[in-house]
C-alpha atoms as a PDB file:
ATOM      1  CA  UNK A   1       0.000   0.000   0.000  1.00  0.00           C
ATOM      2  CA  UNK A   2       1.055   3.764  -0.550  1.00  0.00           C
ATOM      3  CA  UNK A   3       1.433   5.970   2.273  1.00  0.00           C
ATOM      4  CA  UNK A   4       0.632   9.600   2.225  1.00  0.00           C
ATOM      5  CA  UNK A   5       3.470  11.966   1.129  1.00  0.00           C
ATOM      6  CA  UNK A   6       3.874  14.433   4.008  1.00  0.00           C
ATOM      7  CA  UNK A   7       7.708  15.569   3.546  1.00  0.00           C
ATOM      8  CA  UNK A   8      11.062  14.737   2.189  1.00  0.00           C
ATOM      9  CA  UNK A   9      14.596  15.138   3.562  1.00  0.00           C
ATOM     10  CA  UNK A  10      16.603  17.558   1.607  1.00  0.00           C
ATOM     11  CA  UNK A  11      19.294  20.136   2.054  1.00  0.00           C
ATOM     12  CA  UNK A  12      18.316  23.325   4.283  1.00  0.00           C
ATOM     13  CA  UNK A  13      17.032  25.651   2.341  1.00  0.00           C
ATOM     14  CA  UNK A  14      16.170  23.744  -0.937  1.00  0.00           C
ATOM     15  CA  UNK A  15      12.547  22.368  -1.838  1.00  0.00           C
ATOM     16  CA  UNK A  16      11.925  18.756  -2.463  1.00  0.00           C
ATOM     17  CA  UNK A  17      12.233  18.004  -6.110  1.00  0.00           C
ATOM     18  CA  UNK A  18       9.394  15.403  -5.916  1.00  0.00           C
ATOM     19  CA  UNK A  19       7.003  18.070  -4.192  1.00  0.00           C
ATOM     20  CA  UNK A  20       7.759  21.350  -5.852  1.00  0.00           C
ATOM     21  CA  UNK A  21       4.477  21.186  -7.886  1.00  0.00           C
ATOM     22  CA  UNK A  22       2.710  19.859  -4.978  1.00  0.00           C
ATOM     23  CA  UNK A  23       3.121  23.006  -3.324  1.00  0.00           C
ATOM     24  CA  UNK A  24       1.192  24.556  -5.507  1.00  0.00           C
ATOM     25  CA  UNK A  25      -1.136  22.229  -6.490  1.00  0.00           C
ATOM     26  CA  UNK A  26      -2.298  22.174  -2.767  1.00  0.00           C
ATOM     27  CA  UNK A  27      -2.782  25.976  -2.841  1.00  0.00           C
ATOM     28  CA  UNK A  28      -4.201  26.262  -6.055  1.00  0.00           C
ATOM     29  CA  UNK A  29      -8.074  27.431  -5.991  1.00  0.00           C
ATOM     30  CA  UNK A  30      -9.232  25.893  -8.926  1.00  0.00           C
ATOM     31  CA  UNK A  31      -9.227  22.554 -10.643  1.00  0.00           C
ATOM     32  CA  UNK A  32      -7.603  24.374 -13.782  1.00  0.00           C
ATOM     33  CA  UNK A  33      -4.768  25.061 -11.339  1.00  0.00           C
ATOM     34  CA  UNK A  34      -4.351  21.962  -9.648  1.00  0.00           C
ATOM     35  CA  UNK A  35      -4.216  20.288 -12.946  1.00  0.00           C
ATOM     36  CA  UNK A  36      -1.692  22.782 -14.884  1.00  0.00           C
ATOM     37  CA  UNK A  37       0.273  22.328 -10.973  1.00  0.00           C
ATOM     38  CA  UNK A  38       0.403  18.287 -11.672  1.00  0.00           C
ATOM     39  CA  UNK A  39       1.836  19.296 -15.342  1.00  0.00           C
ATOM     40  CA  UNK A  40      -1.809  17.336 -16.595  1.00  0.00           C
ATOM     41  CA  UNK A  41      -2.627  19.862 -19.388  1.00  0.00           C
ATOM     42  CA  UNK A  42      -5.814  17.275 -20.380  1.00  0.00           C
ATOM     43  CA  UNK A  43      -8.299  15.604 -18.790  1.00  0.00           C
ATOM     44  CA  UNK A  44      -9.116  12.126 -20.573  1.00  0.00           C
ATOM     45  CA  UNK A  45     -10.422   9.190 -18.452  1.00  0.00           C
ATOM     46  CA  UNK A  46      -8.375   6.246 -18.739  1.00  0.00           C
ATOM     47  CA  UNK A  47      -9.570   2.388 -18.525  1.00  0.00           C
ATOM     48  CA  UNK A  48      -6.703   1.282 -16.427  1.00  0.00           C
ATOM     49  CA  UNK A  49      -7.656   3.652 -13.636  1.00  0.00           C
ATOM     50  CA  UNK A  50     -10.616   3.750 -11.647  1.00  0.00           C
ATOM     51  CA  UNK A  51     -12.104   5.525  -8.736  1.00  0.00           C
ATOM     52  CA  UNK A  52     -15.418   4.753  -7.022  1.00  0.00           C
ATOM     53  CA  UNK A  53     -17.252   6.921  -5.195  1.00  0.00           C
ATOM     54  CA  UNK A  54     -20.826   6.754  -3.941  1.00  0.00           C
ATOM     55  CA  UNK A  55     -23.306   7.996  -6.586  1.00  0.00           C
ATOM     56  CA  UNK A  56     -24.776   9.588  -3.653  1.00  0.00           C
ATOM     57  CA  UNK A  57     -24.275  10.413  -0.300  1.00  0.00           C
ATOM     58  CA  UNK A  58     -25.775  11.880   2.898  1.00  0.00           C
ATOM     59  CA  UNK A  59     -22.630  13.801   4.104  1.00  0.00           C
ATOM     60  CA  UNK A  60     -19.903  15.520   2.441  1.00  0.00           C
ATOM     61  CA  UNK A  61     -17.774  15.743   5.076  1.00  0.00           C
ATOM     62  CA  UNK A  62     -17.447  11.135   5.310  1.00  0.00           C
ATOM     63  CA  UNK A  63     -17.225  10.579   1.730  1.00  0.00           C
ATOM     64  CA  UNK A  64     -15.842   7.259   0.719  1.00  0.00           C
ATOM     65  CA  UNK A  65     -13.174   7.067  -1.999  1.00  0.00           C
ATOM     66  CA  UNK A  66     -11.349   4.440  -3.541  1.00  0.00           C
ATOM     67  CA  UNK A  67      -8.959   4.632  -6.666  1.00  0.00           C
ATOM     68  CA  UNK A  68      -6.893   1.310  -8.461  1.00  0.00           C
ATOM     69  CA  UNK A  69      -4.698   1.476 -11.025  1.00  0.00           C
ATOM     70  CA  UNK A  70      -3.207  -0.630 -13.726  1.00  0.00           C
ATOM     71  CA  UNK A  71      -1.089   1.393 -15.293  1.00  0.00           C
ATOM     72  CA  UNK A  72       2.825   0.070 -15.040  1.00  0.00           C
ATOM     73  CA  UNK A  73       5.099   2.363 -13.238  1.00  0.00           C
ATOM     74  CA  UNK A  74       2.753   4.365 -11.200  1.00  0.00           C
ATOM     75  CA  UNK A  75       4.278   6.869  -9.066  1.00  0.00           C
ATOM     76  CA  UNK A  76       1.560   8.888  -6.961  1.00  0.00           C
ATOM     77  CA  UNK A  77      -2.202   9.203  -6.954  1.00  0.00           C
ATOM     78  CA  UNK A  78      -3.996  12.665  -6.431  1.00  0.00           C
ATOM     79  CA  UNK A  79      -7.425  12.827  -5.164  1.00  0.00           C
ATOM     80  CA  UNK A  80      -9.263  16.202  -6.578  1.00  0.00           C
ATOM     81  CA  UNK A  81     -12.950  17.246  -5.923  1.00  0.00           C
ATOM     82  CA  UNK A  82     -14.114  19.992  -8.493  1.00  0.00           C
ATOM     83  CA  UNK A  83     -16.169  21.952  -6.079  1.00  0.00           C
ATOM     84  CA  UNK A  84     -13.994  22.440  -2.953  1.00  0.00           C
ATOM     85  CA  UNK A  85     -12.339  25.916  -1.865  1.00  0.00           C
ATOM     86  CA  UNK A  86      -9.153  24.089  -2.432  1.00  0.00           C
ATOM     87  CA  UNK A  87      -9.387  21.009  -4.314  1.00  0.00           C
ATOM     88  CA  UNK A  88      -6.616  19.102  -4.204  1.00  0.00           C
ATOM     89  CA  UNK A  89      -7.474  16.911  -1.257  1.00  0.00           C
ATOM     90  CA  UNK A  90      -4.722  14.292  -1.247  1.00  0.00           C
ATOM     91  CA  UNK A  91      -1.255  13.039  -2.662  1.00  0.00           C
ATOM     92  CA  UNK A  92      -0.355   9.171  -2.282  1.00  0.00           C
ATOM     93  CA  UNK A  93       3.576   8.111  -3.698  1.00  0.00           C
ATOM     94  CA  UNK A  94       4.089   4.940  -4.252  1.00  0.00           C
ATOM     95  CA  UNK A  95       7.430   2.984  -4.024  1.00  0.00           C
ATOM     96  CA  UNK A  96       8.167   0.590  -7.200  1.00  0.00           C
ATOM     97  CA  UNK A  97       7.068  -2.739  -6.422  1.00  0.00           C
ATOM     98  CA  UNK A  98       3.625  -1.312  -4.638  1.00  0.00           C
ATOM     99  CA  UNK A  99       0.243  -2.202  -5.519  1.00  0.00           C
ATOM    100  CA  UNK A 100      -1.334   1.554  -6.354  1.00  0.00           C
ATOM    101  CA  UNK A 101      -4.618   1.415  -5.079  1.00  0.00           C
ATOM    102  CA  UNK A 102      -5.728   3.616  -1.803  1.00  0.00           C
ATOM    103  CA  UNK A 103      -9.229   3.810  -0.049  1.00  0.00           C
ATOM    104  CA  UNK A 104      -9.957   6.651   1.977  1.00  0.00           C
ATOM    105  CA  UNK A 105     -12.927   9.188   2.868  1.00  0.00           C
ATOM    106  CA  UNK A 106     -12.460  12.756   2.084  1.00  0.00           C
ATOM    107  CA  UNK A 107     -14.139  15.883   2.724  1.00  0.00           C
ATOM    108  CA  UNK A 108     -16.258  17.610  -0.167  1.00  0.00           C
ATOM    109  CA  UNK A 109     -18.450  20.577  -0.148  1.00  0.00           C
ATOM    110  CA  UNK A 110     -20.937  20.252  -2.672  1.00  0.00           C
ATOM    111  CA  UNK A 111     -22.056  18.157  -5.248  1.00  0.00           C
ATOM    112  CA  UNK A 112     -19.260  17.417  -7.908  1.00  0.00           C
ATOM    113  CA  UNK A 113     -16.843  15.129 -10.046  1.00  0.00           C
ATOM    114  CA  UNK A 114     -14.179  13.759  -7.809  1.00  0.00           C
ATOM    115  CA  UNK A 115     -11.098  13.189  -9.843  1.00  0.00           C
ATOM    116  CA  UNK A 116      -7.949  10.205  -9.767  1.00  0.00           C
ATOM    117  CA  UNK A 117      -4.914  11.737 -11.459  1.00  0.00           C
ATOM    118  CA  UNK A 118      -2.129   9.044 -11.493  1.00  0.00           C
ATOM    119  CA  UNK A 119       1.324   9.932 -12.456  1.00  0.00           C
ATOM    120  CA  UNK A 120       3.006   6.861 -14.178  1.00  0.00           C
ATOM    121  CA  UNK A 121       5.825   6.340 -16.296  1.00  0.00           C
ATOM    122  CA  UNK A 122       6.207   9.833 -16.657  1.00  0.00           C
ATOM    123  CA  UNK A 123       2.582  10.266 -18.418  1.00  0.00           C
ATOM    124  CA  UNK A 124      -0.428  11.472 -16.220  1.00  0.00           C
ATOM    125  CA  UNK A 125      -3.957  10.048 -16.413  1.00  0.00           C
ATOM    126  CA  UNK A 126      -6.939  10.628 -14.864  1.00  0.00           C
ATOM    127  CA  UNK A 127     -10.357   9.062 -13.873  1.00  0.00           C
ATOM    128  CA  UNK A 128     -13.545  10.898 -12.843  1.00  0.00           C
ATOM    129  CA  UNK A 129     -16.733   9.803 -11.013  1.00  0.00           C
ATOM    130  CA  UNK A 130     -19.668  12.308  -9.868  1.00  0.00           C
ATOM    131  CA  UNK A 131     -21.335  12.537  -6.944  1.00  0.00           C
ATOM    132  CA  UNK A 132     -24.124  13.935  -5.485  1.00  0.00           C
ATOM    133  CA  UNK A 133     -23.718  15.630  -1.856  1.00  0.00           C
ATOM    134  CA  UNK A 134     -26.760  16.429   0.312  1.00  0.00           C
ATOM    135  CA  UNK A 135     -25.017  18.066   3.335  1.00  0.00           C
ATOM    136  CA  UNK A 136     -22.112  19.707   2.301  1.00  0.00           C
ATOM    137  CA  UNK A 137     -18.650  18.804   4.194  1.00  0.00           C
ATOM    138  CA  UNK A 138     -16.497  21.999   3.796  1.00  0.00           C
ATOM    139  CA  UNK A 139     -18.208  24.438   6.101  1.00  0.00           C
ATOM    140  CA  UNK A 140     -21.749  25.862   6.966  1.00  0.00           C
END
């Protein structure tokens, strides 16, 4: 399984190479920006990549995710919903030789298409799946 990226050593003073555009990405306020932050300049679903989410659920802030890939070589999963303030909701890196598939629940604040972008061999690819959100999780 992957485990969640939450920092790299490196030299004082000198950003990560491998988080540089995640930086941004997590600070970027719209899915144009989280996108053009991964370097994913399209958005085409892929059939080797697949994310399920509830068609429907009762409250935004428990929703269930899960994403699977089989692509060779992946490298990282993001999780993206559309609709929140700040959309990138997670990063998952995965060492060679581990199965890329995570399950989580996130946090989303309205209806919207929750995206999978997978980073593998070098190439991104994404998956998206709608849902439908009768108590918003993000807020009041």
């Amino acid at each position: 399984m992957g485990a969640l990226l939450f920092g790299c050593s490196v030299a004082p003073g000198e950003p990560a190479p491998s988080t540089l555009g995640d930086e941004r990405a997590f600070a970027a306020g719209t899915l144009a920006r989280v996108l053009e932050a991964l370097g994913a300049s399209t958005i085409a679903d892929d059939t080797h990549l697949a994310i399920t989410v509830p068609d429907f659920v009762e409250d935004g802030a428990i929703v269930p995710v899960e994403v699977v890939s089989h692509l060779p070589g992946p490298q990282s999963i993001y999780l993206i919903a559309e609709a929140n303030p700040f959309p990138l909701l997670a990063h998952v890196a995965f060492p060679d030789g581990t199965e890329p598939f995570i399950a989580t629940r996130v946090k989303v604040a309205q209806s919207c298409d929750l995206y999978a972008v997978v980073n593998a061999g070098g190439q991104i690819y994404t998956a998206v799946k709608p849902t439908r959100v009768s108590i918003g999780g993000c807020g009041a």
